[in-house]
Structures are given as C-alpha cells and as structure tokens.
Protein backbone atom coordinates (compact mmCIF):
# COMPACT_ATOMS: atom_id res chain seq x y z
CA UNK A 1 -36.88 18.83 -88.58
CA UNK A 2 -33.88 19.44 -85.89
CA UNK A 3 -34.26 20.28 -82.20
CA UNK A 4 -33.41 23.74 -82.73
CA UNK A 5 -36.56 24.32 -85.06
CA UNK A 6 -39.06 22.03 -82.86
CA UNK A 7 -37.65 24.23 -79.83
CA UNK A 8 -38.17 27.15 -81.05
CA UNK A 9 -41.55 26.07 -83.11
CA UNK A 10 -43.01 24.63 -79.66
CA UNK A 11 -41.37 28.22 -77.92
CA UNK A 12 -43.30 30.36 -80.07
CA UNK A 13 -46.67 28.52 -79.65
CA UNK A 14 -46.61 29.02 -76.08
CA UNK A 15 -45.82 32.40 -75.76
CA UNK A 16 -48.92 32.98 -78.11
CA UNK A 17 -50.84 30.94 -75.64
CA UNK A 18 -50.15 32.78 -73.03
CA UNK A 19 -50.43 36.21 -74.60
CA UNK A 20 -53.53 35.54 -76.14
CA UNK A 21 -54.75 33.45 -72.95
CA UNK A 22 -54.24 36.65 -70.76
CA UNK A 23 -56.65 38.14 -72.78
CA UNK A 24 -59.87 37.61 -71.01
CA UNK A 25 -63.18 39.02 -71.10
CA UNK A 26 -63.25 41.27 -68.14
CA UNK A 27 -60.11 42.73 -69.79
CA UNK A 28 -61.46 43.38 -73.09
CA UNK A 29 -62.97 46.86 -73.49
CA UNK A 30 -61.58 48.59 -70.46
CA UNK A 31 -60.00 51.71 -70.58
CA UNK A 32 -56.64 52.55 -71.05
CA UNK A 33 -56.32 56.02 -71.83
CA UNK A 34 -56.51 57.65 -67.80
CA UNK A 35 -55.99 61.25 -67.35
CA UNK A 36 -55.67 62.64 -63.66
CA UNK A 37 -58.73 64.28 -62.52
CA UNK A 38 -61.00 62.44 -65.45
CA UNK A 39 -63.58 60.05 -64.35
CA UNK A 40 -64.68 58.28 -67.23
CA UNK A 41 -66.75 55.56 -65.86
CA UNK A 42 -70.78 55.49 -65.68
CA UNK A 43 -72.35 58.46 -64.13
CA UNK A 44 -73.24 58.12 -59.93
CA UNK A 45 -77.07 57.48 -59.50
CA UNK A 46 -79.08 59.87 -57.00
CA UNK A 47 -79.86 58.47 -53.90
CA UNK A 48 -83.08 58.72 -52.22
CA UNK A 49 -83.86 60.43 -49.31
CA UNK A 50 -84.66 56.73 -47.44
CA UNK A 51 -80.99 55.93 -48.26
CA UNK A 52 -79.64 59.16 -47.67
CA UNK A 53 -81.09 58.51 -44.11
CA UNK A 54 -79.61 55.30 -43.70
CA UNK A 55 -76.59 55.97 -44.17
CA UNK A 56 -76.12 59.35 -42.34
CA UNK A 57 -77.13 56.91 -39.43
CA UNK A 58 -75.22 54.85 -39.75
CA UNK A 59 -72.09 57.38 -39.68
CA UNK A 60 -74.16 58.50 -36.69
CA UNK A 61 -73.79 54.98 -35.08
CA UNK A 62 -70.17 54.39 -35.88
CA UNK A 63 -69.12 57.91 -34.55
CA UNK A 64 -70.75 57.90 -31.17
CA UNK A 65 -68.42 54.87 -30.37
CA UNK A 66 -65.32 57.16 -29.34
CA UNK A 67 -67.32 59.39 -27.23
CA UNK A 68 -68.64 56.81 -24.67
CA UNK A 69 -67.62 57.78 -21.32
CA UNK A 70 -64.38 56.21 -20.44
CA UNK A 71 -63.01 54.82 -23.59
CA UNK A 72 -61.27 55.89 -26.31
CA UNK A 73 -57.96 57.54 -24.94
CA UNK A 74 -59.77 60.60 -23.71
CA UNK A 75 -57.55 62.92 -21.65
CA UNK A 76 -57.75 62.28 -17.73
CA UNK A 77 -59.80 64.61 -15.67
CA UNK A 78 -57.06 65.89 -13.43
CA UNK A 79 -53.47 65.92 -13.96
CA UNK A 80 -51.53 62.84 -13.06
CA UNK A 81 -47.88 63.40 -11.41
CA UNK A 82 -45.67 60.59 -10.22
CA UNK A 83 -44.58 61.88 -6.61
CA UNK A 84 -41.15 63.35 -6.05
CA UNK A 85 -38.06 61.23 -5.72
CA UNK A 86 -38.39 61.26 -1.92
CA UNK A 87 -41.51 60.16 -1.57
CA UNK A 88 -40.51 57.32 -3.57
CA UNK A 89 -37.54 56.29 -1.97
CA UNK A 90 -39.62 57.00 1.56
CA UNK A 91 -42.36 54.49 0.09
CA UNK A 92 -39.76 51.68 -1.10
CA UNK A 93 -38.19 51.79 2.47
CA UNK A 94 -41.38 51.31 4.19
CA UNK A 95 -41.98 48.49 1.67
CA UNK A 96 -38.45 47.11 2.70
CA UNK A 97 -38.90 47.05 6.24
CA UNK A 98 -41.99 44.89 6.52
C-alpha cells in the first residue's frame, strides 16, 4: 500500500472510534424529539403530608432571614440629609483651626 491509502485507512478508523465511542450508555435511549410545553419524562410522585411539612419549613426558615431587625438593606427609619453647604464649610473650618 502507499501513504495516501494507510492515511486515509488509519483516518477513517478513528473517526469511527470516536463516533461510535461517543456513544455511551447514558446517551442511548434519551429523547430527542422535545416540543415546548411537553414534559415527557416520568410522572412527579405525591408527596406526603410529613414532607410537605418539611419543606414549607424550611422556606419558612430561609425567608425569615431578610426580616431580622437591622439587616437586609431595609429602608432607614427617618430620613437622612447631608447638611447644607454652609454647615459644611462652617464644620471644615472649625476642623482647620484646631
């Protein structure tokens, strides 16, 4: 044989190997026909009323977080205003003078 036929011979084996090595298990009988809106997969279980219980509790636990008393970026009691310019510039000159 020449190069150009062991090349191409040794080409062609590979990409086989690597088509038919991406071909593995967890791929094989998966579904490839989606439609929006469609969910094909196994039917949800119904949960029990312990684990219904659980986990409204936990939602109940993870949302009282925000409301603690002062945390979470809660608006300030009373209104905040920097002072007026001459109250400033009165400040920074008793600041100076010391």
């Amino acid at each position: 044989m020449n190069t150009g036929k062991i090349i191409t011979t040794v080409g062609i084996a590979l990409a086989t190997a690597l088509l038919l090595g991406g071909c593995r298990a967890g791929e094989q009988g998966r579904t490839w026909d989606f439609k929006p809106g469609v969910y094909k997969g196994k039917p949800d279980t119904q949960l029990s009323q312990a684990q219904t219980k659980s986990l409204r509790d936990r939602a109940g636990f993870q949302s009282d977080v925000s409301s603690l008393p002062g945390g979470g970026g809660s608006k300030p009691e009373k209104d905040v205003r920097p002072p007026d310019d001459g109250a400033l510039k009165s400040r920074a000159d008793n600041q100076r003078d010391k």
